[in-house]
PDB file of N, CA and C in Angstrom:
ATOM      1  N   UNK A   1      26.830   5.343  -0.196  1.00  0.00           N
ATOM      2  CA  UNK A   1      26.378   6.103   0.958  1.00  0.00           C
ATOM      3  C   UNK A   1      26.859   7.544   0.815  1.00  0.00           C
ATOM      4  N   UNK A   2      25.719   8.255   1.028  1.00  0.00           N
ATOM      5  CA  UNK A   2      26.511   9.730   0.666  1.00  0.00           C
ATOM      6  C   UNK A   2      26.690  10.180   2.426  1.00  0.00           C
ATOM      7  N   UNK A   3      27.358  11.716   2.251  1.00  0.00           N
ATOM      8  CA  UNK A   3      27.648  12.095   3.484  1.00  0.00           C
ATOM      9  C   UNK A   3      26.976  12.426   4.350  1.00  0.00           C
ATOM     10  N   UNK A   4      25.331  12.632   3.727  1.00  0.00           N
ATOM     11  CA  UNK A   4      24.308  12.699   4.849  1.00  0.00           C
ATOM     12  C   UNK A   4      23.910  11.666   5.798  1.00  0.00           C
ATOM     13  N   UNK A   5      23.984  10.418   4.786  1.00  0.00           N
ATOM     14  CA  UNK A   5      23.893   8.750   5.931  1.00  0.00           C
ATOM     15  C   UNK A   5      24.593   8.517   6.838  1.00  0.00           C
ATOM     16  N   UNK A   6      23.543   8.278   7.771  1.00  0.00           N
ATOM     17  CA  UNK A   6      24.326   7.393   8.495  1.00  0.00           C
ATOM     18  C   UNK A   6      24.475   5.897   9.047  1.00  0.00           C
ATOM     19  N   UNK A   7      24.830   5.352   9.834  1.00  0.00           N
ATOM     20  CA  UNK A   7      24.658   3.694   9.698  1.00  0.00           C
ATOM     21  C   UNK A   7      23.712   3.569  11.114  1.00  0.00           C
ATOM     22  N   UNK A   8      22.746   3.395  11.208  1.00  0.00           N
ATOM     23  CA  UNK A   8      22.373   2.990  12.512  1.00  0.00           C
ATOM     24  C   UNK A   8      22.373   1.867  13.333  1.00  0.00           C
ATOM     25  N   UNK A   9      22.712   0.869  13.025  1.00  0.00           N
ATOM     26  CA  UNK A   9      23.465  -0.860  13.390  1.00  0.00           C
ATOM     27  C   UNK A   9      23.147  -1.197  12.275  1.00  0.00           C
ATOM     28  N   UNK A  10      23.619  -2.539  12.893  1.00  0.00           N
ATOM     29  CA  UNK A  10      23.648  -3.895  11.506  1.00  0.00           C
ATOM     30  C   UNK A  10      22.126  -4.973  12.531  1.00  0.00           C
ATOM     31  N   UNK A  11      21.795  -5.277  11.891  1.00  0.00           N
ATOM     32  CA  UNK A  11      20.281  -5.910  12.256  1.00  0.00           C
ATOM     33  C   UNK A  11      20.157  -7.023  11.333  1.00  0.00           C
ATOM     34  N   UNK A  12      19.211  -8.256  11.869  1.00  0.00           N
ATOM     35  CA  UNK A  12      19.409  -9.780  11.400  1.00  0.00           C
ATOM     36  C   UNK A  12      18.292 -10.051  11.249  1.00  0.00           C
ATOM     37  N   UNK A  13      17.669 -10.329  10.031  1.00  0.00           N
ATOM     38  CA  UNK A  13      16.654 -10.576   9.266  1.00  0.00           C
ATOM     39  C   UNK A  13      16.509 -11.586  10.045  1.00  0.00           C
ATOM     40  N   UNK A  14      14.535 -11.989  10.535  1.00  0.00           N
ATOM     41  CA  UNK A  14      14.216 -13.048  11.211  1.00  0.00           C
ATOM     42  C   UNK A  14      12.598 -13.666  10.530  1.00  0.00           C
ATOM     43  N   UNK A  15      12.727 -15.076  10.801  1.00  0.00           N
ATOM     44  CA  UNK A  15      11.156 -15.300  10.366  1.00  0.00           C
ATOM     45  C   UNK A  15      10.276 -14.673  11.398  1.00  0.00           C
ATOM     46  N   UNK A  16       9.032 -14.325  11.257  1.00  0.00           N
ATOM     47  CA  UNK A  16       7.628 -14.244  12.020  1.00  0.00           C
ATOM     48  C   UNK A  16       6.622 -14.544  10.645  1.00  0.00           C
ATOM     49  N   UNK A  17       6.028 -15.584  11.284  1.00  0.00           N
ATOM     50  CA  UNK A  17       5.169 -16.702  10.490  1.00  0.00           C
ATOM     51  C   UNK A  17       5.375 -16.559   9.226  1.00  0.00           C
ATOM     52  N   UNK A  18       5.113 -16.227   8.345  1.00  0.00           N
ATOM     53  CA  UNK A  18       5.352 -16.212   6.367  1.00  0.00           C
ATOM     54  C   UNK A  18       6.133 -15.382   5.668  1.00  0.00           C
ATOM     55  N   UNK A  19       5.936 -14.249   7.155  1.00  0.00           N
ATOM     56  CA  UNK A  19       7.367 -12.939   6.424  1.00  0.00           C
ATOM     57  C   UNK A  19       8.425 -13.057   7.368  1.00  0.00           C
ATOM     58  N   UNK A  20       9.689 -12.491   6.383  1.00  0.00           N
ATOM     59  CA  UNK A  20      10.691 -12.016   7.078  1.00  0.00           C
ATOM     60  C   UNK A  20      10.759 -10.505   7.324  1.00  0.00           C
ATOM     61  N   UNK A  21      11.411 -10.088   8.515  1.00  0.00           N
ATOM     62  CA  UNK A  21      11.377  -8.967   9.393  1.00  0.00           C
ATOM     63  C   UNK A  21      12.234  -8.285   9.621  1.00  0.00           C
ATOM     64  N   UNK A  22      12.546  -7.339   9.765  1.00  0.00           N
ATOM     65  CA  UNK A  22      14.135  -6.935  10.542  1.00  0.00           C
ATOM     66  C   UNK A  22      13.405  -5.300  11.355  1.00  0.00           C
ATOM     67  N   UNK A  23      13.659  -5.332  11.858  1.00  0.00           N
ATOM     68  CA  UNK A  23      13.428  -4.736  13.751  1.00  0.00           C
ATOM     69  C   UNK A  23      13.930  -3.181  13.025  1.00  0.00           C
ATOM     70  N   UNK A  24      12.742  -2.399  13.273  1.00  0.00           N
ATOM     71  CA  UNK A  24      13.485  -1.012  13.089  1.00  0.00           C
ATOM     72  C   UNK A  24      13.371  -0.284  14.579  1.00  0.00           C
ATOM     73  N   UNK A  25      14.577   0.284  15.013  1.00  0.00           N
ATOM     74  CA  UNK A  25      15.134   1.000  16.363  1.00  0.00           C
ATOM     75  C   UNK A  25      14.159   1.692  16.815  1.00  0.00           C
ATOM     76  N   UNK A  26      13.234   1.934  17.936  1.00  0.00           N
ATOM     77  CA  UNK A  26      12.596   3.239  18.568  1.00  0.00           C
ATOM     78  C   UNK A  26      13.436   4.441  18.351  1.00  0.00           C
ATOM     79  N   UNK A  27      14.437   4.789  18.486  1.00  0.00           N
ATOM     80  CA  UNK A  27      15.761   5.770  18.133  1.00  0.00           C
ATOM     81  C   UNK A  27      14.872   6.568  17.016  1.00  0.00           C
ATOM     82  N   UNK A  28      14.370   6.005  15.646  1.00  0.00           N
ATOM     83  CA  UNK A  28      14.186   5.968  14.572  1.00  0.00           C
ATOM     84  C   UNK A  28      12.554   7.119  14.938  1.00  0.00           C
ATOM     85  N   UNK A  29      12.229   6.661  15.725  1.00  0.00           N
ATOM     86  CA  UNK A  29      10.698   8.061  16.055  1.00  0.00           C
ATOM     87  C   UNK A  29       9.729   7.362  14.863  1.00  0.00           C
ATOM     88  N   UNK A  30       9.657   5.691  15.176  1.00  0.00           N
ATOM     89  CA  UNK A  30       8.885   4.920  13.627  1.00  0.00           C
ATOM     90  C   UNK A  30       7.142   4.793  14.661  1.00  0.00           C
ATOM     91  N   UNK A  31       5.936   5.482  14.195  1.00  0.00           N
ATOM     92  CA  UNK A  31       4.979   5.102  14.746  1.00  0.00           C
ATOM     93  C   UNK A  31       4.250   3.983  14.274  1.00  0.00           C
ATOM     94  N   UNK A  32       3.619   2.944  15.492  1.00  0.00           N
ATOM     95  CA  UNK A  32       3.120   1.679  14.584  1.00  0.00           C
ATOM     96  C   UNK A  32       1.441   2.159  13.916  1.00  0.00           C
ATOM     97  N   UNK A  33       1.554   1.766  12.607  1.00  0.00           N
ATOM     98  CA  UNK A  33       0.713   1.659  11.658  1.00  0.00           C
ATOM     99  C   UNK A  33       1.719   2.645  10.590  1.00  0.00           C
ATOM    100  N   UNK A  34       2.217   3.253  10.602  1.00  0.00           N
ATOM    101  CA  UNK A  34       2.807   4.076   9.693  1.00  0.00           C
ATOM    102  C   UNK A  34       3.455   3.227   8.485  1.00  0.00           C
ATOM    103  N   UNK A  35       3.269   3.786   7.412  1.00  0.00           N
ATOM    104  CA  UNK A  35       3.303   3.456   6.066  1.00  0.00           C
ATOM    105  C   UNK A  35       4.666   3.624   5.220  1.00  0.00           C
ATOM    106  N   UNK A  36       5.540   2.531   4.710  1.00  0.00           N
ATOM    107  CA  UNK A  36       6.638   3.129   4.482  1.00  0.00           C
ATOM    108  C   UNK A  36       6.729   2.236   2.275  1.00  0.00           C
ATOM    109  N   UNK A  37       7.447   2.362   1.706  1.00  0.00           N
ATOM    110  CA  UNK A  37       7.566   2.335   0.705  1.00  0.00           C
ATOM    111  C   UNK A  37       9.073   1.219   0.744  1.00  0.00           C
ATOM    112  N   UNK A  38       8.869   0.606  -0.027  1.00  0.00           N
ATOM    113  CA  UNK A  38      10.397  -0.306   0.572  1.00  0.00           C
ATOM    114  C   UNK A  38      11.112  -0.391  -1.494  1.00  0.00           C
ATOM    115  N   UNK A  39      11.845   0.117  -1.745  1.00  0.00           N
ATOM    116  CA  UNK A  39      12.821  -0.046  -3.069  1.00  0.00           C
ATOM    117  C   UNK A  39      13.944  -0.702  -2.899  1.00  0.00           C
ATOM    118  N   UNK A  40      14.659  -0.959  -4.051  1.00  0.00           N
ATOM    119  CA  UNK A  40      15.445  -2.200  -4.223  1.00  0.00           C
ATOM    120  C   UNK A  40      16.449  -1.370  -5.606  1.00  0.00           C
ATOM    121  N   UNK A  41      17.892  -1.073  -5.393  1.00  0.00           N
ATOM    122  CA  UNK A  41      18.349  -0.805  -6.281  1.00  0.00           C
ATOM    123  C   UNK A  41      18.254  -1.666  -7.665  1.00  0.00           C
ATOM    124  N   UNK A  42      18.889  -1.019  -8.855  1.00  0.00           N
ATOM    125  CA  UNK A  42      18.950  -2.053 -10.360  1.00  0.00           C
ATOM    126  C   UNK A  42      19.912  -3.405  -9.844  1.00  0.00           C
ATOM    127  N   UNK A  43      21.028  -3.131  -9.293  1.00  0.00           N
ATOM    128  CA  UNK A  43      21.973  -4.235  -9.074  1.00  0.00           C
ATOM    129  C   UNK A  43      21.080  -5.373  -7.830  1.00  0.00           C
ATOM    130  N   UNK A  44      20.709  -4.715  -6.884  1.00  0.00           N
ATOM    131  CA  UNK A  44      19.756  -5.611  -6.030  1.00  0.00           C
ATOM    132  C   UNK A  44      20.492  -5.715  -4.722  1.00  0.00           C
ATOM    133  N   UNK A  45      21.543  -4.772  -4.326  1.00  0.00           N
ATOM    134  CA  UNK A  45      22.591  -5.109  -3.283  1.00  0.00           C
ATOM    135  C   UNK A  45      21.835  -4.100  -2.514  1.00  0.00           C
ATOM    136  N   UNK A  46      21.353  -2.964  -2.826  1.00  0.00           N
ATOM    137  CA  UNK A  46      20.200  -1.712  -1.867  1.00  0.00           C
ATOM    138  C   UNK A  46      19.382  -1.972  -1.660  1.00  0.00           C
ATOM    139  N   UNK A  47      18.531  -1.890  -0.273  1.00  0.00           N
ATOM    140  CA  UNK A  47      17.501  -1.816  -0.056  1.00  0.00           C
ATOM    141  C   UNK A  47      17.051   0.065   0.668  1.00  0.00           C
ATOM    142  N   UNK A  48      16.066  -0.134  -0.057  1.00  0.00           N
ATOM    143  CA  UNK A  48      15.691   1.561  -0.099  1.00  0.00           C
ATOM    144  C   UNK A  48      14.088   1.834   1.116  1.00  0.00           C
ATOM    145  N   UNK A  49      13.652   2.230   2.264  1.00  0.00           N
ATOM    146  CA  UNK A  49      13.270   2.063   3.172  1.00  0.00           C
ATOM    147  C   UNK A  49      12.823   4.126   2.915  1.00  0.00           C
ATOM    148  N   UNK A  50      11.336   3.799   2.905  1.00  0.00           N
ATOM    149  CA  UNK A  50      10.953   5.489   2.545  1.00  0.00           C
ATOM    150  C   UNK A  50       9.439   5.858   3.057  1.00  0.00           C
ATOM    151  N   UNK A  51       9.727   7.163   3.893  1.00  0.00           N
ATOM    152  CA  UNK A  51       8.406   6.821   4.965  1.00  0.00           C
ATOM    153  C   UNK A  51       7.034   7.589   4.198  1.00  0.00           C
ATOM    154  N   UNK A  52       5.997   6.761   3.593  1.00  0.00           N
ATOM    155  CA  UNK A  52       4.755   6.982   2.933  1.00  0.00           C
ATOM    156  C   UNK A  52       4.112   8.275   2.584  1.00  0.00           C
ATOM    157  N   UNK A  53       4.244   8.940   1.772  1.00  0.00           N
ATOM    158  CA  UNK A  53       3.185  10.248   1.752  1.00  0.00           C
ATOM    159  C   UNK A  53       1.421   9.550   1.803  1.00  0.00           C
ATOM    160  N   UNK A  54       1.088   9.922   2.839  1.00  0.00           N
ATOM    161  CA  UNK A  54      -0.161   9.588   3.286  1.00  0.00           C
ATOM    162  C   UNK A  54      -1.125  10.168   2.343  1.00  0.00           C
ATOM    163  N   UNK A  55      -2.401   9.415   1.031  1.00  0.00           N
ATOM    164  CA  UNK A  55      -2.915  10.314   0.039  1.00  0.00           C
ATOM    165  C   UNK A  55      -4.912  10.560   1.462  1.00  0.00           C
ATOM    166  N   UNK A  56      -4.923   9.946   2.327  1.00  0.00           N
ATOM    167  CA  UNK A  56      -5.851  10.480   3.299  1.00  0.00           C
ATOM    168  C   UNK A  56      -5.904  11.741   3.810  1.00  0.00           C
ATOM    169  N   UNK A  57      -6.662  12.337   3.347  1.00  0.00           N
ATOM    170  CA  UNK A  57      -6.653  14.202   3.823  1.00  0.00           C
ATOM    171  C   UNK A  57      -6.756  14.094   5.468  1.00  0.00           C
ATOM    172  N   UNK A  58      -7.693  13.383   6.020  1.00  0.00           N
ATOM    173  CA  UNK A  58      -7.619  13.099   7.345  1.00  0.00           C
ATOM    174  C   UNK A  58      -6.497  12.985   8.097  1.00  0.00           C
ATOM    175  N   UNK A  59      -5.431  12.423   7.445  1.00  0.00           N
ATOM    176  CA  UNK A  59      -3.974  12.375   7.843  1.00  0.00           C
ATOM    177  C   UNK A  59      -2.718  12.556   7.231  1.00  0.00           C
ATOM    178  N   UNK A  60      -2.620  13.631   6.377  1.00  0.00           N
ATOM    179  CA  UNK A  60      -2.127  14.423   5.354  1.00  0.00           C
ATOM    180  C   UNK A  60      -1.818  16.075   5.915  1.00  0.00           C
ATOM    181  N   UNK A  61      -3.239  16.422   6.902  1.00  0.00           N
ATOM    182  CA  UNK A  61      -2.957  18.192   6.495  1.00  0.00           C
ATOM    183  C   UNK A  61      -4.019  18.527   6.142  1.00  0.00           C
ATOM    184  N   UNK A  62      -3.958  17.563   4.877  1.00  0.00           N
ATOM    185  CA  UNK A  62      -4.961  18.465   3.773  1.00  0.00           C
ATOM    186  C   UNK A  62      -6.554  19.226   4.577  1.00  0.00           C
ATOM    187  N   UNK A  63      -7.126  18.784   5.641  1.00  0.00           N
ATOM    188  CA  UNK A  63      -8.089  19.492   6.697  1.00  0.00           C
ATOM    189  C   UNK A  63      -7.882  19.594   8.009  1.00  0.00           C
ATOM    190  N   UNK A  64      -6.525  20.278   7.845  1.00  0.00           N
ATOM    191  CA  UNK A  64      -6.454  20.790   9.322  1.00  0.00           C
ATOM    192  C   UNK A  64      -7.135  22.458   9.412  1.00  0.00           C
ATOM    193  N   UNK A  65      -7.018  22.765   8.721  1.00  0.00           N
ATOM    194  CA  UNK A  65      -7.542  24.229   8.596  1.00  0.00           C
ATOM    195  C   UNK A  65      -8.711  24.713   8.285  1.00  0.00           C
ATOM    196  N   UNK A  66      -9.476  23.463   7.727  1.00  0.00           N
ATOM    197  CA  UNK A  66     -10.928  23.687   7.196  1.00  0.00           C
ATOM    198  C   UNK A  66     -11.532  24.005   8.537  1.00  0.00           C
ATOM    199  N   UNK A  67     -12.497  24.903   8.083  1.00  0.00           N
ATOM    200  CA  UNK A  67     -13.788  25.038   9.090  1.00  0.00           C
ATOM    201  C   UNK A  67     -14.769  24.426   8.988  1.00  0.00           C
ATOM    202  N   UNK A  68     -15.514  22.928   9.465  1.00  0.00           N
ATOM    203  CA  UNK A  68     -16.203  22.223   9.215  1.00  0.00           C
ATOM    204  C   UNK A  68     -17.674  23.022  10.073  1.00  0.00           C
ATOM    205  N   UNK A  69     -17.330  23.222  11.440  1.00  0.00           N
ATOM    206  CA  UNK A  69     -18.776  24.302  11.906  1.00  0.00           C
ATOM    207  C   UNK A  69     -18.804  24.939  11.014  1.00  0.00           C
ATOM    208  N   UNK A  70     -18.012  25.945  10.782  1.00  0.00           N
ATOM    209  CA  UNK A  70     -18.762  27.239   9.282  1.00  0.00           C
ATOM    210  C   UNK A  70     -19.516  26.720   8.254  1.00  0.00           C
ATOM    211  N   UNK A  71     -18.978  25.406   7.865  1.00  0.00           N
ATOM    212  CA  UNK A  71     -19.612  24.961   6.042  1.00  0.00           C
ATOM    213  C   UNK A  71     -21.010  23.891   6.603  1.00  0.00           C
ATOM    214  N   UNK A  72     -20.945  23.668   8.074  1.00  0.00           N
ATOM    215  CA  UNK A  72     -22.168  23.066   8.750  1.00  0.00           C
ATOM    216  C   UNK A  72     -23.747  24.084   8.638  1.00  0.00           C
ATOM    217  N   UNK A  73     -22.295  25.222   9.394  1.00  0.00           N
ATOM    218  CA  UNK A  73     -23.692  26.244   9.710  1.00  0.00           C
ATOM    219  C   UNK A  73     -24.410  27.155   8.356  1.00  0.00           C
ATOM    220  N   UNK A  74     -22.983  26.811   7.382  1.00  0.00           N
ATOM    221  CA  UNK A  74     -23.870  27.834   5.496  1.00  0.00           C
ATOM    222  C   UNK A  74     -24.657  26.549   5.067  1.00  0.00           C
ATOM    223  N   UNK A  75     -23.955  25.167   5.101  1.00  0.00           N
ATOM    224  CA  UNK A  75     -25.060  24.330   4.152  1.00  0.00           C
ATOM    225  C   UNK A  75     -26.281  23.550   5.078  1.00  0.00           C
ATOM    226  N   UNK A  76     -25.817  23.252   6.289  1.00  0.00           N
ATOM    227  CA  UNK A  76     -26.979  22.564   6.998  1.00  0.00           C
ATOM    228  C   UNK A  76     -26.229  21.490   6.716  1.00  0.00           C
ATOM    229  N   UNK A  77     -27.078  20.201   7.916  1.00  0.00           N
ATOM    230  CA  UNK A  77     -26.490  18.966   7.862  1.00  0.00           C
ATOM    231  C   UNK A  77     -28.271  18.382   7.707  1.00  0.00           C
ATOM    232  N   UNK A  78     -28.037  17.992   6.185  1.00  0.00           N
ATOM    233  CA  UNK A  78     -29.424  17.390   6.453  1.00  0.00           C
ATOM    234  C   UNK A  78     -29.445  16.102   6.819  1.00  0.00           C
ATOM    235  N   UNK A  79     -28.540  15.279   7.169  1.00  0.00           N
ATOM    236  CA  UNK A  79     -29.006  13.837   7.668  1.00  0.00           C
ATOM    237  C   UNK A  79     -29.570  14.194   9.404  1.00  0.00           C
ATOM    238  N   UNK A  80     -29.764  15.604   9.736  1.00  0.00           N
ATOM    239  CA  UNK A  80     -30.454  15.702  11.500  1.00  0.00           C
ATOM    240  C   UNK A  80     -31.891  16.264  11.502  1.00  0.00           C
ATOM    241  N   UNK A  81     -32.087  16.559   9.829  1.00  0.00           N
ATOM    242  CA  UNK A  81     -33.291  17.478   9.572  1.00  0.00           C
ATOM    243  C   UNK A  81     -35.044  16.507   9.359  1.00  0.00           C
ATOM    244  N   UNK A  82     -35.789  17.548   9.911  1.00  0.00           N
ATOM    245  CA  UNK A  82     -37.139  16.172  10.544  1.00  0.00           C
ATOM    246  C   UNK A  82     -37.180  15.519   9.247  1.00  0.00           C
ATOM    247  N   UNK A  83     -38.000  14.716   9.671  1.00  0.00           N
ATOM    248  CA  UNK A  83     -38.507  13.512   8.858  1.00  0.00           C
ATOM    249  C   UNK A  83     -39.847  14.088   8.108  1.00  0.00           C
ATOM    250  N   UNK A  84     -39.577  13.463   7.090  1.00  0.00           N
ATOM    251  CA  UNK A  84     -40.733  14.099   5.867  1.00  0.00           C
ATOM    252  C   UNK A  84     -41.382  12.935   4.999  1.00  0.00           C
ATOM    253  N   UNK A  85     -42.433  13.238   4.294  1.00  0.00           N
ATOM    254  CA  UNK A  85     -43.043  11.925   3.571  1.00  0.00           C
ATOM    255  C   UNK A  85     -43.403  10.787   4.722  1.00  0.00           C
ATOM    256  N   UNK A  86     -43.197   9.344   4.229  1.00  0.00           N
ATOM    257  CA  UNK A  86     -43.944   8.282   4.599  1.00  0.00           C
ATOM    258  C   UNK A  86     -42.943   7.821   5.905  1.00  0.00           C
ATOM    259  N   UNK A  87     -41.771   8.585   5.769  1.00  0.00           N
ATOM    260  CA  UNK A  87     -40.730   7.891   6.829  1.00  0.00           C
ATOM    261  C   UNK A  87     -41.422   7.545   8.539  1.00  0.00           C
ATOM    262  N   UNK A  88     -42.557   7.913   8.424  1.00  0.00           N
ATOM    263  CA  UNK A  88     -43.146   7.796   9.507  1.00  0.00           C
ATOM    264  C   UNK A  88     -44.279   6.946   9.702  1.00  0.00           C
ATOM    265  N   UNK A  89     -44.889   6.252   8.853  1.00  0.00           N
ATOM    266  CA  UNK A  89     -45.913   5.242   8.748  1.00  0.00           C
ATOM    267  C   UNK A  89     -46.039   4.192   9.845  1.00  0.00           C
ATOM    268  N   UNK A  90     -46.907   3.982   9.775  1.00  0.00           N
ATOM    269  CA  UNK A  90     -46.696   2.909  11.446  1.00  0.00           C
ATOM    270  C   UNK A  90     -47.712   1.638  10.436  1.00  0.00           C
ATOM    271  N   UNK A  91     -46.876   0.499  10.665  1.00  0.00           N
ATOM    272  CA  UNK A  91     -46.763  -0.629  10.315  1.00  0.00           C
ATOM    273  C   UNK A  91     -47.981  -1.639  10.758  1.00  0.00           C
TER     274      UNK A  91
END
């Protein structure tokens, strides 16, 4: 443990149906669905608990800044544009 850790309790591994569980604290600011990475030292006595770099641009960052009206209004959205050819045939 280096000097940045700290201990936040001791907590008791429990069944829920096929997995085992152990309860992480609200304290902790853990949102549910959030993605975490779980490691295991060489000796096997660590367990290593590491919160996910998200590779979804949607929930990353990666388009918070894009301008989606601007690149709407230079390229057009053609899935709203009329109907052309036979798409109109009556059956």
């Amino acid at each position: 443990m280096t000097a940045e850790d700290r201990v936040i309790g001791e907590y008791k591994a429990r069944k829920v149906g096929n997995a085992t569980v152990i309860t992480i604290p609200s304290s902790l600011d853990v949102s549910v669905g959030e993605k975490f990475i779980l490691k295991v030292n060489a000796a096997g006595n660590q367990i290593i608990l590491e919160r996910a770099e998200s590779s979804n641009p949607w929930e990353n960052g990666q388009f918070d800044d894009f301008d989606f009206r601007k690149d709407l209004d230079e390229v057009g959205n053609y899935g709203m544009g009329e109907d052309f050819g036979k798409e109109k045939v009556e059956w």
